[in-house]
N, C-alpha and C. Protein backbone atom coordinates (compact mmCIF):
# COMPACT_ATOMS: atom_id res chain seq x y z
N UNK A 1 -8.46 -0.54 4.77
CA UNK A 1 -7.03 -0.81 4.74
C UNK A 1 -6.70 -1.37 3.37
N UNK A 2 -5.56 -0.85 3.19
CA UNK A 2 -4.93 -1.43 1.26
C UNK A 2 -3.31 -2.01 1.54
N UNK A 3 -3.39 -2.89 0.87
CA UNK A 3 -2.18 -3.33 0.87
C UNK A 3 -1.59 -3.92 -0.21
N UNK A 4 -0.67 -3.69 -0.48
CA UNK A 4 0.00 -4.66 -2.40
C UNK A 4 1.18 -5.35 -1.80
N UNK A 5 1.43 -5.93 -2.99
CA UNK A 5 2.56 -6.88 -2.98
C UNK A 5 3.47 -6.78 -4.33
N UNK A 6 4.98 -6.56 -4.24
CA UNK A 6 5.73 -6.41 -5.34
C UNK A 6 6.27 -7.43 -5.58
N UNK A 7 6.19 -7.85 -6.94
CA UNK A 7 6.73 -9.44 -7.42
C UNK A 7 6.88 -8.80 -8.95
N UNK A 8 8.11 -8.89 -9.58
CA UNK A 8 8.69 -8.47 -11.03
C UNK A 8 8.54 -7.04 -11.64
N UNK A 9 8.43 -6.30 -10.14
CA UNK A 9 7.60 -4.65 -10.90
C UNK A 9 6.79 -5.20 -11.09
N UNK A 10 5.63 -5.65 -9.83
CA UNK A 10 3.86 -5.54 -10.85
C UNK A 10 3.54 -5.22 -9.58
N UNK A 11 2.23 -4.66 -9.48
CA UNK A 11 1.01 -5.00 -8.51
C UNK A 11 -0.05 -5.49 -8.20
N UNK A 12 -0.42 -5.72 -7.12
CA UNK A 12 -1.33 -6.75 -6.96
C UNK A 12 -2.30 -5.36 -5.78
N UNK A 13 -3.26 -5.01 -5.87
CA UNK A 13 -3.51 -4.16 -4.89
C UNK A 13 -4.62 -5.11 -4.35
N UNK A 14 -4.80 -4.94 -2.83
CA UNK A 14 -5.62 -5.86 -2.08
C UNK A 14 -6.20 -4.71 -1.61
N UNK A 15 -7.62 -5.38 -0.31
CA UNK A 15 -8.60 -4.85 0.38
C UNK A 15 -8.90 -5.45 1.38
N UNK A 16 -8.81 -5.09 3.07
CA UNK A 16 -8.43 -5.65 3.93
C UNK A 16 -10.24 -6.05 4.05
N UNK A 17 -10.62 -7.31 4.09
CA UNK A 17 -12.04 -7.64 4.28
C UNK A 17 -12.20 -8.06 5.84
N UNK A 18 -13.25 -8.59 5.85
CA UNK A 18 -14.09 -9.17 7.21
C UNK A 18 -13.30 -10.52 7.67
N UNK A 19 -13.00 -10.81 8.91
CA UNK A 19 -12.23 -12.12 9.21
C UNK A 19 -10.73 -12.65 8.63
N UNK A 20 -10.18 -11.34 8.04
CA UNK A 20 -8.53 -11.34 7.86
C UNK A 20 -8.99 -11.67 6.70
N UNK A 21 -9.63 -11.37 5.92
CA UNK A 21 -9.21 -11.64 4.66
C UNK A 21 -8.89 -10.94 3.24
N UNK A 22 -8.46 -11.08 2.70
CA UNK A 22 -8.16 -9.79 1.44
C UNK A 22 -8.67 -10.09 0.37
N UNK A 23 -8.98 -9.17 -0.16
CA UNK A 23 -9.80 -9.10 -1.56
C UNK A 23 -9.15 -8.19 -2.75
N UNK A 24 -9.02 -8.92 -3.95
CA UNK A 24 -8.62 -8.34 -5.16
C UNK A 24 -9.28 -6.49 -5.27
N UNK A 25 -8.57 -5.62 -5.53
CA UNK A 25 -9.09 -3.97 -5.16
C UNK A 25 -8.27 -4.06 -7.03
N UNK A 26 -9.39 -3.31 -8.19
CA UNK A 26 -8.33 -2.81 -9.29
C UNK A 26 -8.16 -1.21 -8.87
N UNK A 27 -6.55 -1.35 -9.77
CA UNK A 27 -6.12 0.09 -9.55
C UNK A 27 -5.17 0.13 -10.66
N UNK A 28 -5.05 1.33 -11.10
CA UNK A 28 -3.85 1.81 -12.10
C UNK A 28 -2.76 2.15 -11.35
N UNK A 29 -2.73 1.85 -10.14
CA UNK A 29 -1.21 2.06 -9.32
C UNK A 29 -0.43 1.87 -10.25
N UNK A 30 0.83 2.40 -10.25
CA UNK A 30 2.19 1.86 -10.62
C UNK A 30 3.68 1.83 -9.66
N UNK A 31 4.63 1.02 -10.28
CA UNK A 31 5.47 0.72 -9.13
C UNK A 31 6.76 1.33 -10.12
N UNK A 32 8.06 1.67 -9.59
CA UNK A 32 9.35 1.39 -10.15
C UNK A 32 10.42 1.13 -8.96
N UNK A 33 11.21 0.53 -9.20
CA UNK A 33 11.80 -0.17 -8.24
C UNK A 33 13.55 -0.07 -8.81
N UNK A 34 14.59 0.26 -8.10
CA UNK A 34 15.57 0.63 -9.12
C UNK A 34 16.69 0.63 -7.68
N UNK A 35 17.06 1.76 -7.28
CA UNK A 35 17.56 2.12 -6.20
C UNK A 35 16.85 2.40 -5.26
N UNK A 36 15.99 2.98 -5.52
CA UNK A 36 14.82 3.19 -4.49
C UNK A 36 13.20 2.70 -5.01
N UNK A 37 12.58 2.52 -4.32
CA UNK A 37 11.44 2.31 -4.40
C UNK A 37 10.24 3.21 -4.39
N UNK A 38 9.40 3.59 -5.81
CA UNK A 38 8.18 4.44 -5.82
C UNK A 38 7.20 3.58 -6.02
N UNK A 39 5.93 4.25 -5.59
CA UNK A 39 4.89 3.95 -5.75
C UNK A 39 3.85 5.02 -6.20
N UNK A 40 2.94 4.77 -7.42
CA UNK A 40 1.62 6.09 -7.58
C UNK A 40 0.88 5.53 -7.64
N UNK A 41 -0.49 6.11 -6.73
CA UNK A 41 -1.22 5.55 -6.48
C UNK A 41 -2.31 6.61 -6.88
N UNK A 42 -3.43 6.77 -7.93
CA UNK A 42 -4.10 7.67 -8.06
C UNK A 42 -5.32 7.89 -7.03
N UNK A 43 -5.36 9.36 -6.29
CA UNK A 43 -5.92 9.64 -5.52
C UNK A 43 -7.73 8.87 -5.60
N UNK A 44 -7.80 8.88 -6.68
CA UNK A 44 -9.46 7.95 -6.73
C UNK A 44 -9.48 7.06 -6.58
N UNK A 45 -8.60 5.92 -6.73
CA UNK A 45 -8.45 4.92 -6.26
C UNK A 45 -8.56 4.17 -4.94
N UNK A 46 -8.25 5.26 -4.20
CA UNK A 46 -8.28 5.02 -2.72
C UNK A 46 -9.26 4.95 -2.21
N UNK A 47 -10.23 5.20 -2.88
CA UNK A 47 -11.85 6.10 -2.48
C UNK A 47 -11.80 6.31 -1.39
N UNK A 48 -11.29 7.66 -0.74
CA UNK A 48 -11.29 8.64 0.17
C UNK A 48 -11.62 9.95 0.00
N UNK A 49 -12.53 10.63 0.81
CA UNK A 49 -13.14 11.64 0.65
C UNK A 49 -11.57 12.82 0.56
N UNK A 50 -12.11 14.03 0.21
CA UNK A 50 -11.43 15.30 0.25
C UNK A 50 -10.95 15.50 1.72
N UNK A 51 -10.30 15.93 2.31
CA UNK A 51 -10.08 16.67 3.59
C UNK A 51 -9.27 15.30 4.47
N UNK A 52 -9.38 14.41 4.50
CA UNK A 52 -9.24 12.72 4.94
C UNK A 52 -7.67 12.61 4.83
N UNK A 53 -7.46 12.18 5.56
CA UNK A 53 -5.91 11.71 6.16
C UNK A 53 -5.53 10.22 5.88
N UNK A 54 -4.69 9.94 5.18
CA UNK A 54 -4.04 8.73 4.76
C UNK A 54 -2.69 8.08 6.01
N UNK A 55 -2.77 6.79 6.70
CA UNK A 55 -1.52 7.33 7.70
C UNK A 55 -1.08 5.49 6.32
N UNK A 56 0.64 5.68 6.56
CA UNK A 56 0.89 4.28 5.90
C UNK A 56 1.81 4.12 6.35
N UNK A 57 2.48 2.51 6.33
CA UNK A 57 3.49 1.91 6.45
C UNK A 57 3.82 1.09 5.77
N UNK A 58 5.09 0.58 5.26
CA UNK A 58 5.46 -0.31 4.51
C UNK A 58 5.84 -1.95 5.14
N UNK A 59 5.48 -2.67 5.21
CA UNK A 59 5.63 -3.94 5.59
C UNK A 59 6.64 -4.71 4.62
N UNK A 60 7.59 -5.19 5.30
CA UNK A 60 8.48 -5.58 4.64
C UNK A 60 8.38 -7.36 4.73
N UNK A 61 8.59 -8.55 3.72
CA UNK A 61 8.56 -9.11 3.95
C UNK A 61 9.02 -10.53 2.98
N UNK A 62 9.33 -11.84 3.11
CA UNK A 62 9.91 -12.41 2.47
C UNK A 62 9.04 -13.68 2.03
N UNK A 63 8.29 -13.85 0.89
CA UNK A 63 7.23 -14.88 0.84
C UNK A 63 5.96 -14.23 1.46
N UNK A 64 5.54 -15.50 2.54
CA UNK A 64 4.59 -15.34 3.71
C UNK A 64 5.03 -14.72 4.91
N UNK A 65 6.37 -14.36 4.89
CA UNK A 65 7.34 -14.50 6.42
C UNK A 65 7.16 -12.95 6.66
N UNK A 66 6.60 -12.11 7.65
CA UNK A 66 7.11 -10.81 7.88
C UNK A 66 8.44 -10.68 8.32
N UNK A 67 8.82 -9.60 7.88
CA UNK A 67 10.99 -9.21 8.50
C UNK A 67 10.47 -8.05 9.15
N UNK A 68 10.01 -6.89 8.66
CA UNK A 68 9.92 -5.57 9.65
C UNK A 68 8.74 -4.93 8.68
N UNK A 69 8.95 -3.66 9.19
CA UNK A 69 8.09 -2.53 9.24
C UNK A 69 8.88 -1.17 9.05
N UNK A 70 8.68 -0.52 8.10
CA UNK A 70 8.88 1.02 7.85
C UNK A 70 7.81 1.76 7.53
N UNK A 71 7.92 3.18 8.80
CA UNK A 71 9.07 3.43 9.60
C UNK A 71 8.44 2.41 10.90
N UNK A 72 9.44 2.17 11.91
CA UNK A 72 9.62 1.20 12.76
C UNK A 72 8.64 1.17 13.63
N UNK A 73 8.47 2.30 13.85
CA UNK A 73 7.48 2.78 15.34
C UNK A 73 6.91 3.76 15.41
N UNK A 74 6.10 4.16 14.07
CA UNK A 74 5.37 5.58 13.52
C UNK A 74 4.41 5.30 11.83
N UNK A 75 3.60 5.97 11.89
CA UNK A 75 3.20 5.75 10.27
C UNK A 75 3.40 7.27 9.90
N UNK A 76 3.57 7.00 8.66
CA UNK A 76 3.63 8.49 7.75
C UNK A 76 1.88 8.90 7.18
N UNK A 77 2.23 10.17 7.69
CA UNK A 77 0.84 11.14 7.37
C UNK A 77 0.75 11.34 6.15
N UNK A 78 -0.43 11.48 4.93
CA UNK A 78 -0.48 12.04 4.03
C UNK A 78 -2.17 11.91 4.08
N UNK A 79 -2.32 14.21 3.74
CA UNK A 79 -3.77 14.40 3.45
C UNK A 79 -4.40 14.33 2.22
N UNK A 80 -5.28 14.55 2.11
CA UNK A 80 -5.99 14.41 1.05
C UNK A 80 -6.33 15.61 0.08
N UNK A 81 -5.65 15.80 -0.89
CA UNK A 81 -5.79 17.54 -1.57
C UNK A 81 -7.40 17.75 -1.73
């Protein structure tokens, strides 16, 4: 599991460890943030094999505080070229 955090346009990419805990993951991700929100994330980075299915959601949240989840009650599919 991967997860970042956006603070000034930067990233922070994490790594979901043993006993809830997260660990610093480097990545050349990049973010832009404007009207809408992108994210690139280079496929090696992920270290996931070929053929492998990515499911994600966006966690929305304020500080420490969770607010929601997009999408609400589904994750989005993406395979692996």
């Amino acid at each position: 599991m991967r997860g970042f955090r956006l603070g000034a346009k930067s990233i922070r990419f994490q790594e979901a460890g043993e006993r809830d805990e997260w660990h610093p993951h480097i990545s050349r991700a990049q973010v832009g943030l404007d009207k809408c929100l992108e994210v690139a994330i280079p496929w090696a980075d992920l270290q996931i094999m070929p053929d492998w299915s990515l499911r994600l959601i966006a966690v929305l949240s304020e500080g420490e505080r969770y607010c929601s989840c997009l999408p609400f009650d589904a994750s989005i599919a993406i395979g692996m070229p």
